[in-house]
PDB file of N, CA and C in Angstrom:
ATOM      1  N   UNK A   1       0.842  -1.167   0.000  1.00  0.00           N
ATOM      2  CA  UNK A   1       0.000   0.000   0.000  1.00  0.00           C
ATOM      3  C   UNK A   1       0.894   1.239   0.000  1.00  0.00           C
ATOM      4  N   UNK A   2       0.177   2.254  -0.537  1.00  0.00           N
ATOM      5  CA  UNK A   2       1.220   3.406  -0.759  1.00  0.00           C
ATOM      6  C   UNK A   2       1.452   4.208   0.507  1.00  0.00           C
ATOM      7  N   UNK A   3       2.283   5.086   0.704  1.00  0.00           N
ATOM      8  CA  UNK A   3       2.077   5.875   1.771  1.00  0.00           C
ATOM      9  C   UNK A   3       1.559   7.140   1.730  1.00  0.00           C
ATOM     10  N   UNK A   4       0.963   7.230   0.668  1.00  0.00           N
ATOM     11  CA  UNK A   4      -0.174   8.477   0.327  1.00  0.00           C
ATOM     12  C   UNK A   4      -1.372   8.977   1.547  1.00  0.00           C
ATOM     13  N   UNK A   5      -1.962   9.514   1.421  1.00  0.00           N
ATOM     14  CA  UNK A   5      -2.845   9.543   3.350  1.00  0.00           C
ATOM     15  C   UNK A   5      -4.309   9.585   1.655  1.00  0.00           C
ATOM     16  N   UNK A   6      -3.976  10.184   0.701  1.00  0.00           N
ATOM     17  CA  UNK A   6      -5.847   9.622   0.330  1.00  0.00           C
ATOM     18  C   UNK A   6      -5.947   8.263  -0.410  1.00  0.00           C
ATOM     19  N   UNK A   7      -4.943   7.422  -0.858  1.00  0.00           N
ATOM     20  CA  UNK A   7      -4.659   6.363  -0.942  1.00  0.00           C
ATOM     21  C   UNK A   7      -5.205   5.236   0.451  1.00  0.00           C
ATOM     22  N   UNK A   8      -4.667   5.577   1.285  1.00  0.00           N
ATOM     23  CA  UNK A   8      -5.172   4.848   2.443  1.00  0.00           C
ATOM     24  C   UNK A   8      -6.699   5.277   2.487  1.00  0.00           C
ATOM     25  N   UNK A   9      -7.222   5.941   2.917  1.00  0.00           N
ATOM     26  CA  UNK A   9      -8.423   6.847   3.165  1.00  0.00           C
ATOM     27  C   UNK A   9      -9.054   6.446   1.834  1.00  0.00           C
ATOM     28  N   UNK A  10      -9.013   6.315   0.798  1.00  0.00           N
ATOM     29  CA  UNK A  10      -9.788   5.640  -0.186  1.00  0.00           C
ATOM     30  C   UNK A  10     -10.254   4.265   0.449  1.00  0.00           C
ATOM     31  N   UNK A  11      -8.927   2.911   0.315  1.00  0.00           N
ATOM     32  CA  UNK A  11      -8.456   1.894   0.183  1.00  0.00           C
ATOM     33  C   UNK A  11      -9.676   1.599   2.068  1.00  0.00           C
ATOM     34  N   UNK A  12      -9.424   2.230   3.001  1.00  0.00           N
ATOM     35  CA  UNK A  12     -10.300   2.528   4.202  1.00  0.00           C
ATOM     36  C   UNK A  12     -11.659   2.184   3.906  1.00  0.00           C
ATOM     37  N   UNK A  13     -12.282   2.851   3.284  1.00  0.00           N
ATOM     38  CA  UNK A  13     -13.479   3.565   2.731  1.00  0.00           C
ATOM     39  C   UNK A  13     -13.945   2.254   1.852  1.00  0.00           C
ATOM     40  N   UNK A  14     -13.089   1.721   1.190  1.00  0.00           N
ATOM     41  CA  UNK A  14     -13.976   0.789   0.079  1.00  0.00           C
ATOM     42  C   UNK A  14     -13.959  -0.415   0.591  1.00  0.00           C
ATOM     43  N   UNK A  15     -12.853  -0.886   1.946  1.00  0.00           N
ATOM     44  CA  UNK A  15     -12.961  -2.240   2.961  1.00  0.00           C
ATOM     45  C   UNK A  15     -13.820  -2.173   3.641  1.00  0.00           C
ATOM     46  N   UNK A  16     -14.275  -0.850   4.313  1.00  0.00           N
ATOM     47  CA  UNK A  16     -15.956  -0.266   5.483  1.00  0.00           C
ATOM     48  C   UNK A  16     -17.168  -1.315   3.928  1.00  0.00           C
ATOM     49  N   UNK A  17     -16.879  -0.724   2.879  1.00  0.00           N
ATOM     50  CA  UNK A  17     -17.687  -0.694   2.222  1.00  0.00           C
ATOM     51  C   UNK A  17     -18.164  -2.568   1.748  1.00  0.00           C
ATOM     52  N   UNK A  18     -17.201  -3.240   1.659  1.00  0.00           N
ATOM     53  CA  UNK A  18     -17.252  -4.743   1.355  1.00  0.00           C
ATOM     54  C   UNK A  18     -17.285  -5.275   2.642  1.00  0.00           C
ATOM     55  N   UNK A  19     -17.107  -4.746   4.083  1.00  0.00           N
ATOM     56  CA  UNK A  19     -17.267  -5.297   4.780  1.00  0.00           C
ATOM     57  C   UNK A  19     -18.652  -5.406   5.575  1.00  0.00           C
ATOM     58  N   UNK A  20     -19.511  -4.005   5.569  1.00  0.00           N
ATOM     59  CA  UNK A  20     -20.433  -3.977   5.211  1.00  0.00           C
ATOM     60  C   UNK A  20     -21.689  -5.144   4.842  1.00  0.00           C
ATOM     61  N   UNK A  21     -21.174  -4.922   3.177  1.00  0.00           N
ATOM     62  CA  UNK A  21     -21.889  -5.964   2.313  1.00  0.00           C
ATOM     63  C   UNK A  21     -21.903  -7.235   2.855  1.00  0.00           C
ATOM     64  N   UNK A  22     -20.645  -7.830   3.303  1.00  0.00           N
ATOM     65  CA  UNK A  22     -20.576  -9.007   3.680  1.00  0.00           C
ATOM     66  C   UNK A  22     -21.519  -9.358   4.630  1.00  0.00           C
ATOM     67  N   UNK A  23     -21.365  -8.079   6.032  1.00  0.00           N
ATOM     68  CA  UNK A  23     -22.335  -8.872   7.091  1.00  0.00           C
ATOM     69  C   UNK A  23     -23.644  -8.631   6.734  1.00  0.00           C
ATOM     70  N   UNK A  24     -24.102  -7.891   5.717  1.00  0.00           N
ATOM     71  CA  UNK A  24     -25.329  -7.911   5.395  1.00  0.00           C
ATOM     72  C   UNK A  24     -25.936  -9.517   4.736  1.00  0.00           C
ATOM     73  N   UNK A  25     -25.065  -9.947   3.873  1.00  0.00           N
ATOM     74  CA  UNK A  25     -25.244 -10.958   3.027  1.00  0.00           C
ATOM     75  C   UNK A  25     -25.357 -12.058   4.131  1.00  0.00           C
ATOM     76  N   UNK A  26     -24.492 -12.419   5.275  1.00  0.00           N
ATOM     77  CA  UNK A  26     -24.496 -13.513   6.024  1.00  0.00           C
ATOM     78  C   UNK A  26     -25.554 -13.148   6.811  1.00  0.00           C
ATOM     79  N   UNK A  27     -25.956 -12.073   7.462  1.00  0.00           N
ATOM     80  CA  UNK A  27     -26.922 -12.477   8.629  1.00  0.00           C
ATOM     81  C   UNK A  27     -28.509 -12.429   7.703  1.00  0.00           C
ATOM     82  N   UNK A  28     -28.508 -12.402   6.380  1.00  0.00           N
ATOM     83  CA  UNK A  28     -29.851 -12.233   5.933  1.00  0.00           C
ATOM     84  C   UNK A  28     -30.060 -14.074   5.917  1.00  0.00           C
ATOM     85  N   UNK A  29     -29.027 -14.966   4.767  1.00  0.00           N
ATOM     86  CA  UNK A  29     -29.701 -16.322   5.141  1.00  0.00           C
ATOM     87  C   UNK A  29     -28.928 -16.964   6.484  1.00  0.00           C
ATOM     88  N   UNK A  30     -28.422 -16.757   7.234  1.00  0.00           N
ATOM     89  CA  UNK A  30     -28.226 -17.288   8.781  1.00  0.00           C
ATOM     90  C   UNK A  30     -28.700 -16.757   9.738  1.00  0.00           C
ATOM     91  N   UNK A  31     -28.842 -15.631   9.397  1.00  0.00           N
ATOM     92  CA  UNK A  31     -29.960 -15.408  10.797  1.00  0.00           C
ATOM     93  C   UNK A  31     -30.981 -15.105  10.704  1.00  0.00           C
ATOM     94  N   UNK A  32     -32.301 -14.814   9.352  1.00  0.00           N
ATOM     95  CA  UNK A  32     -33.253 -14.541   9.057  1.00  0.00           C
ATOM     96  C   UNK A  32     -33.855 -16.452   8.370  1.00  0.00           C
ATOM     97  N   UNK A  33     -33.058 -16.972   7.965  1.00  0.00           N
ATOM     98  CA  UNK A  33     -33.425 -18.377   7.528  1.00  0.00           C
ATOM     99  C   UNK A  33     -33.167 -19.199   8.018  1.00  0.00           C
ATOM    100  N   UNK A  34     -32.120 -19.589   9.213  1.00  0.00           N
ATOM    101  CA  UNK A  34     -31.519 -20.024   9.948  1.00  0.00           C
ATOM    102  C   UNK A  34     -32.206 -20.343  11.651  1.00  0.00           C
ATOM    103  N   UNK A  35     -31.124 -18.911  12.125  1.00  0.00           N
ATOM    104  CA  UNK A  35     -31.706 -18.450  12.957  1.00  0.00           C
ATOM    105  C   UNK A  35     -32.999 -18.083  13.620  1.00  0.00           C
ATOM    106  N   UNK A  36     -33.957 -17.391  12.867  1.00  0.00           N
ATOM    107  CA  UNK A  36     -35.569 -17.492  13.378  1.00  0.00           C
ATOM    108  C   UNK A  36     -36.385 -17.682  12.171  1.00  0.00           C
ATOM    109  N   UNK A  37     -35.892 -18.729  11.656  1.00  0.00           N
ATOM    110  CA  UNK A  37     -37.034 -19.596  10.735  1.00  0.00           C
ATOM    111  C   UNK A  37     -37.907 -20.247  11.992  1.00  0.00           C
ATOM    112  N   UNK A  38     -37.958 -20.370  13.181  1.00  0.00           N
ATOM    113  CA  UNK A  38     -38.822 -20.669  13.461  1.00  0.00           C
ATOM    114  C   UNK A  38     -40.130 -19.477  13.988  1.00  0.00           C
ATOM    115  N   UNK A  39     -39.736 -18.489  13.783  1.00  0.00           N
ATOM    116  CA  UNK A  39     -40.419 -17.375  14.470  1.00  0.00           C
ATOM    117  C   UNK A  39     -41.127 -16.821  13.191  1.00  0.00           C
ATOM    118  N   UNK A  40     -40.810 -17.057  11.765  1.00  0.00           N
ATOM    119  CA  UNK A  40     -41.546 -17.216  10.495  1.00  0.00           C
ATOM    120  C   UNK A  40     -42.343 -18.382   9.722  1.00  0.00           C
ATOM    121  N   UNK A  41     -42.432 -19.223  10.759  1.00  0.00           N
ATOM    122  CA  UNK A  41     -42.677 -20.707   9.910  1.00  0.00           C
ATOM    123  C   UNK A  41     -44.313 -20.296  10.173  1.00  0.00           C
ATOM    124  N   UNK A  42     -45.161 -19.281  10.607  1.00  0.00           N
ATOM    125  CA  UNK A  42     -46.465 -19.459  10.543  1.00  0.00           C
ATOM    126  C   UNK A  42     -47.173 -18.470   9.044  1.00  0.00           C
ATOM    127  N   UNK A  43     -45.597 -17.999   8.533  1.00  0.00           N
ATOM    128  CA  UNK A  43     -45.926 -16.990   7.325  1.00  0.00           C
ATOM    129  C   UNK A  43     -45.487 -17.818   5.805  1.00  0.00           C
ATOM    130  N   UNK A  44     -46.459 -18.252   5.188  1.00  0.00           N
ATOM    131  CA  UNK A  44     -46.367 -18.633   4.002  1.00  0.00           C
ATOM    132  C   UNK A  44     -46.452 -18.255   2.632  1.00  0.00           C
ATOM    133  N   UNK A  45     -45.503 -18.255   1.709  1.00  0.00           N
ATOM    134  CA  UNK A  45     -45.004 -17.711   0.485  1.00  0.00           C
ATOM    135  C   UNK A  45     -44.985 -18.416  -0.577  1.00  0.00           C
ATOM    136  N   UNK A  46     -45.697 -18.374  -0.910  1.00  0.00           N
ATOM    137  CA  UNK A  46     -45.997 -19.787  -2.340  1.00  0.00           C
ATOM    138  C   UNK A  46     -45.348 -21.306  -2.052  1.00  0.00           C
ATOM    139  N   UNK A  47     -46.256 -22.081  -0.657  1.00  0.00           N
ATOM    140  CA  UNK A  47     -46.309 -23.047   0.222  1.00  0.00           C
ATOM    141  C   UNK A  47     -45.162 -23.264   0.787  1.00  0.00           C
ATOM    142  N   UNK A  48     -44.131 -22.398   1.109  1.00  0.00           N
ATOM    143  CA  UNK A  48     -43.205 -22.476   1.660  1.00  0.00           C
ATOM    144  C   UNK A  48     -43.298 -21.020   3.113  1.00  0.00           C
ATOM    145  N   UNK A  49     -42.777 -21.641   4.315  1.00  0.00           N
ATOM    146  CA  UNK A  49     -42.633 -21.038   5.223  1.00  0.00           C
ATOM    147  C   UNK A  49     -41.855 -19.622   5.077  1.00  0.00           C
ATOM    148  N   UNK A  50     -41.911 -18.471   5.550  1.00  0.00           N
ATOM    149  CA  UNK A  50     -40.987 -17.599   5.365  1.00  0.00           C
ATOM    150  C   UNK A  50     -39.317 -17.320   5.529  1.00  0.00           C
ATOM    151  N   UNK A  51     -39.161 -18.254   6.835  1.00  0.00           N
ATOM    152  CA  UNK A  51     -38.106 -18.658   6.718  1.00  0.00           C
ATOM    153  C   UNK A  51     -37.165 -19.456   5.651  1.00  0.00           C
ATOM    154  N   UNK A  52     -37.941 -20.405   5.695  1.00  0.00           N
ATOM    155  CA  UNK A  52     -37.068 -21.331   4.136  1.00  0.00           C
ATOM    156  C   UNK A  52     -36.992 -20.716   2.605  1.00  0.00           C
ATOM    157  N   UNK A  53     -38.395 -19.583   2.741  1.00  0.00           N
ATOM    158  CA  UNK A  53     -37.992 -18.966   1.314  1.00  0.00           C
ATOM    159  C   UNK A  53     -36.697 -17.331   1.762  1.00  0.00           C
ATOM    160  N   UNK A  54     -36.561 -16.924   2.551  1.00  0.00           N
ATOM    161  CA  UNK A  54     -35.826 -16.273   2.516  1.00  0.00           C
ATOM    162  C   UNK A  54     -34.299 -16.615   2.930  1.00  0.00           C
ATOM    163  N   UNK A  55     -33.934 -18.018   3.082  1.00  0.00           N
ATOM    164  CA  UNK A  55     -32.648 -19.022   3.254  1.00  0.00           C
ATOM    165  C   UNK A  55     -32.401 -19.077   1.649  1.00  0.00           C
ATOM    166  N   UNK A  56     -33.837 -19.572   0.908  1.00  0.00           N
ATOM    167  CA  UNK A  56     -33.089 -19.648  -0.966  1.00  0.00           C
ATOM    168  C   UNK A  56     -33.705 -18.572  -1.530  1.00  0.00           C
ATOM    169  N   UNK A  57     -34.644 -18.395  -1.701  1.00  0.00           N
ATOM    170  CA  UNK A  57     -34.734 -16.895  -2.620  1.00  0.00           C
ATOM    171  C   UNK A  57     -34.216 -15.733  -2.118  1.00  0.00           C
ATOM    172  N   UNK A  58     -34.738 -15.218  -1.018  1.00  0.00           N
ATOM    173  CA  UNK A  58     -34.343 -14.082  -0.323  1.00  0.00           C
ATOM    174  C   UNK A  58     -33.062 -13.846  -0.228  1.00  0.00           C
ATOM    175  N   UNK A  59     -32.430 -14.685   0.101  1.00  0.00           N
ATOM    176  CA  UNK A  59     -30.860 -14.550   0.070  1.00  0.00           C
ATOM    177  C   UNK A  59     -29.808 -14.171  -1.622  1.00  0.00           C
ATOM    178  N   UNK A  60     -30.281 -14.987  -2.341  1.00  0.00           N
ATOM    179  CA  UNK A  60     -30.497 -14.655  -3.975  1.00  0.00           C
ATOM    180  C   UNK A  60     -30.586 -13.281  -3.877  1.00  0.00           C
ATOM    181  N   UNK A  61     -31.881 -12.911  -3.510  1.00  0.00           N
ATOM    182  CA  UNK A  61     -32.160 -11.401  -4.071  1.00  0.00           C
ATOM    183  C   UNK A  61     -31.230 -10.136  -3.235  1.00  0.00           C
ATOM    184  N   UNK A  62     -30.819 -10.924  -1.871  1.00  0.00           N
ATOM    185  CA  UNK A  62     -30.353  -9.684  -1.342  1.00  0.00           C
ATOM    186  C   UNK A  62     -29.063  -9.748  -1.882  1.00  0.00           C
ATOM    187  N   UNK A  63     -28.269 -11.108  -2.179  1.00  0.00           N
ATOM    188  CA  UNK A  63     -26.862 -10.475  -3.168  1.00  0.00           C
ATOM    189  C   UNK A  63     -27.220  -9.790  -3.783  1.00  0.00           C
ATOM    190  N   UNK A  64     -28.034 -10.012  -4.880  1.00  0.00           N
ATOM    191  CA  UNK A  64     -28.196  -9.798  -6.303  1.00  0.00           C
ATOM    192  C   UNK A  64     -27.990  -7.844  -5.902  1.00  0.00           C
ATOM    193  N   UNK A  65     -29.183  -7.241  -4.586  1.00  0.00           N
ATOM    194  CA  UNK A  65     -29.057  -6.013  -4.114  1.00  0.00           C
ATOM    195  C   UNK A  65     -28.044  -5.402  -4.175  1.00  0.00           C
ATOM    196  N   UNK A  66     -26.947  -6.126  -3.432  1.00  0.00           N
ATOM    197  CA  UNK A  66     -25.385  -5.776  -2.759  1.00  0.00           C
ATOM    198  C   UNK A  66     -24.723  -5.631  -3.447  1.00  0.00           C
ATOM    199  N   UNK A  67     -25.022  -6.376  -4.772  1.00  0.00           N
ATOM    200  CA  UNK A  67     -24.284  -6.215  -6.253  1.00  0.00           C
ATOM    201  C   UNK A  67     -24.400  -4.685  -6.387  1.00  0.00           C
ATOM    202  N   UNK A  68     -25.370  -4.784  -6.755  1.00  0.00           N
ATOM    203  CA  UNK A  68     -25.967  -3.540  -7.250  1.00  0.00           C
ATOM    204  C   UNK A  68     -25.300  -2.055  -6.472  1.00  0.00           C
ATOM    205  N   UNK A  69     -26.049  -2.398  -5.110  1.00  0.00           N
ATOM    206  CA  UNK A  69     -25.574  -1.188  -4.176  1.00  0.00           C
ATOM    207  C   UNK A  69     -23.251  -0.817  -4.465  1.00  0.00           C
ATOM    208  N   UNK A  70     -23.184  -2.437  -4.127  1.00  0.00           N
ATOM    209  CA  UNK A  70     -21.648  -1.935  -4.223  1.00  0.00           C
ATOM    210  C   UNK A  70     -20.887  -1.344  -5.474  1.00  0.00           C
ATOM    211  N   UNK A  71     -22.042  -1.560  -6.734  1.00  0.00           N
ATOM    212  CA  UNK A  71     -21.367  -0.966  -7.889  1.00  0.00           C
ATOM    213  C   UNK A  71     -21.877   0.322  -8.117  1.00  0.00           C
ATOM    214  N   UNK A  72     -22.591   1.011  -7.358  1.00  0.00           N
ATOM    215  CA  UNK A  72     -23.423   2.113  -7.718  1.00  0.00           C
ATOM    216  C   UNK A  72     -22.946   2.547  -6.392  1.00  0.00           C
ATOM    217  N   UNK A  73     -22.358   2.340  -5.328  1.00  0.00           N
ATOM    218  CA  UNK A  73     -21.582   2.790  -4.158  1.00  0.00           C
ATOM    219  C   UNK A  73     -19.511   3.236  -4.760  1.00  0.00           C
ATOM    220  N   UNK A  74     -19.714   2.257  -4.841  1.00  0.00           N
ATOM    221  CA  UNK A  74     -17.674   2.359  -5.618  1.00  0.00           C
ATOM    222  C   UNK A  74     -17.915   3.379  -6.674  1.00  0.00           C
ATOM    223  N   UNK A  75     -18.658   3.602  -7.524  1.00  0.00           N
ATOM    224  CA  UNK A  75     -18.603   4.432  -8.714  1.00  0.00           C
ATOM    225  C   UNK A  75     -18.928   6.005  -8.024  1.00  0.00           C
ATOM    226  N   UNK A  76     -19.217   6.170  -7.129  1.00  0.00           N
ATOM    227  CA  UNK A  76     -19.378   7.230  -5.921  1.00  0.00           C
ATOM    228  C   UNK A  76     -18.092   7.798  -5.533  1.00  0.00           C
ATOM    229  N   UNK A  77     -17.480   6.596  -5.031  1.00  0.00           N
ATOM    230  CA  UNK A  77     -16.287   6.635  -4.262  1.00  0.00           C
ATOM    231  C   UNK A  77     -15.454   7.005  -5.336  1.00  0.00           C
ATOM    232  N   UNK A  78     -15.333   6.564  -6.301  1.00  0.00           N
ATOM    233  CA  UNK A  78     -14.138   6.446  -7.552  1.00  0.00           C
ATOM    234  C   UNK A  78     -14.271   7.933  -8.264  1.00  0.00           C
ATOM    235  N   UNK A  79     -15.676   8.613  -7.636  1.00  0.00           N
ATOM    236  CA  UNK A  79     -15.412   9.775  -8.556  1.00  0.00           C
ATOM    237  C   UNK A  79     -14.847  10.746  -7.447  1.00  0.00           C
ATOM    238  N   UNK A  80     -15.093  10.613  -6.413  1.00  0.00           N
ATOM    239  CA  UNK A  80     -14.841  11.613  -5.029  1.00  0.00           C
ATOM    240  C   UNK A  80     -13.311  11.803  -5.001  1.00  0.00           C
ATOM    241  N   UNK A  81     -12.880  10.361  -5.085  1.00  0.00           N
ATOM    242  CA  UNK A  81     -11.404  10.461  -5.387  1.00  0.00           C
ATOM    243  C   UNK A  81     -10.215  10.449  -6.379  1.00  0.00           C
ATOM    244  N   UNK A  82     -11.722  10.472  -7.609  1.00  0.00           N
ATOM    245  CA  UNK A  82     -10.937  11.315  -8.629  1.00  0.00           C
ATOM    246  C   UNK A  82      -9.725   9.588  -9.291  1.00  0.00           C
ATOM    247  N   UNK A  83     -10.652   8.381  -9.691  1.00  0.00           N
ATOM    248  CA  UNK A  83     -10.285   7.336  -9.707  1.00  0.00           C
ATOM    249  C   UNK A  83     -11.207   6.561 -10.680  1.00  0.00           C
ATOM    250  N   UNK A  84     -12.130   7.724 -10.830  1.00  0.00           N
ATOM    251  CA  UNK A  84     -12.984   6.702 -12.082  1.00  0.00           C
ATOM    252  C   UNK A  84     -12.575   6.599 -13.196  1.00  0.00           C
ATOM    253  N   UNK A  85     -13.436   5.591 -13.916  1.00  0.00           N
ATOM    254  CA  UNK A  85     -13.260   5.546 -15.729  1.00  0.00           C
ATOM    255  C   UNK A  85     -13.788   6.833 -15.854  1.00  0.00           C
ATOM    256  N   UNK A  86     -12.959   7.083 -17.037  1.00  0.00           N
ATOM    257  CA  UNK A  86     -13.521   8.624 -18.449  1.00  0.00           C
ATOM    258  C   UNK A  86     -13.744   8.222 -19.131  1.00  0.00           C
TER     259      UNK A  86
END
C-alpha cells in the first residue's frame, strides 16, 4: 500500500464498504433463515414457510441487491477520489 494519506483513506473507505456488504449478506440467510425460521414458519409464500424462502430466494435477491448497491456505491467513491473511468 502506498504511503499516500488519500490512498489509504480511499483503500479505508472501500474495505468499510465490502465489509459492510458481507455482514449484510451472512446475517440475511443465517440469521433470518436459519436463525428465526422458526419465528416465520407461521408466514407462508408460495407453500413455503418464510423462513425457508428467505434461506433460498431471499438470500439470492439480497446479493443480487449488494451487487448492485456496491457498484453504484464504488462508482461514488471512484469519482470523489478522482479514480474513475472517463
Amino acid at each position: 500500500m502506498s504511503d499516500n494519506p488519500e490512498n489509504n483513506t480511499y483503500w479505508s473507505a472501500n474495505i468499510r464498504i465490502v465489509t459492510w456488504c458481507l455482514v449484510i449478506w451472512a446475517i440475511v440467510p443465517f440469521g433470518f433463515g436459519i436463525l428465526l425460521r422458526s419465528m416465520f414458519s407461521g408466514v407462508m409464500i408460495g407453500g413455503a414457510d418464510l423462513g425457508f424462502w428467505v434461506a433460498q430466494q431471499g438470500s439470492i435477491l439480497v446479493f443480487l441487491a449488494i451487487i448492485f448497491f456496491y457498484a453504484w456505491r464504488m462508482n461514488r467513491l471512484d469519482a470523489q477520489y478522482g479514480v474513475d473511468e472517463q
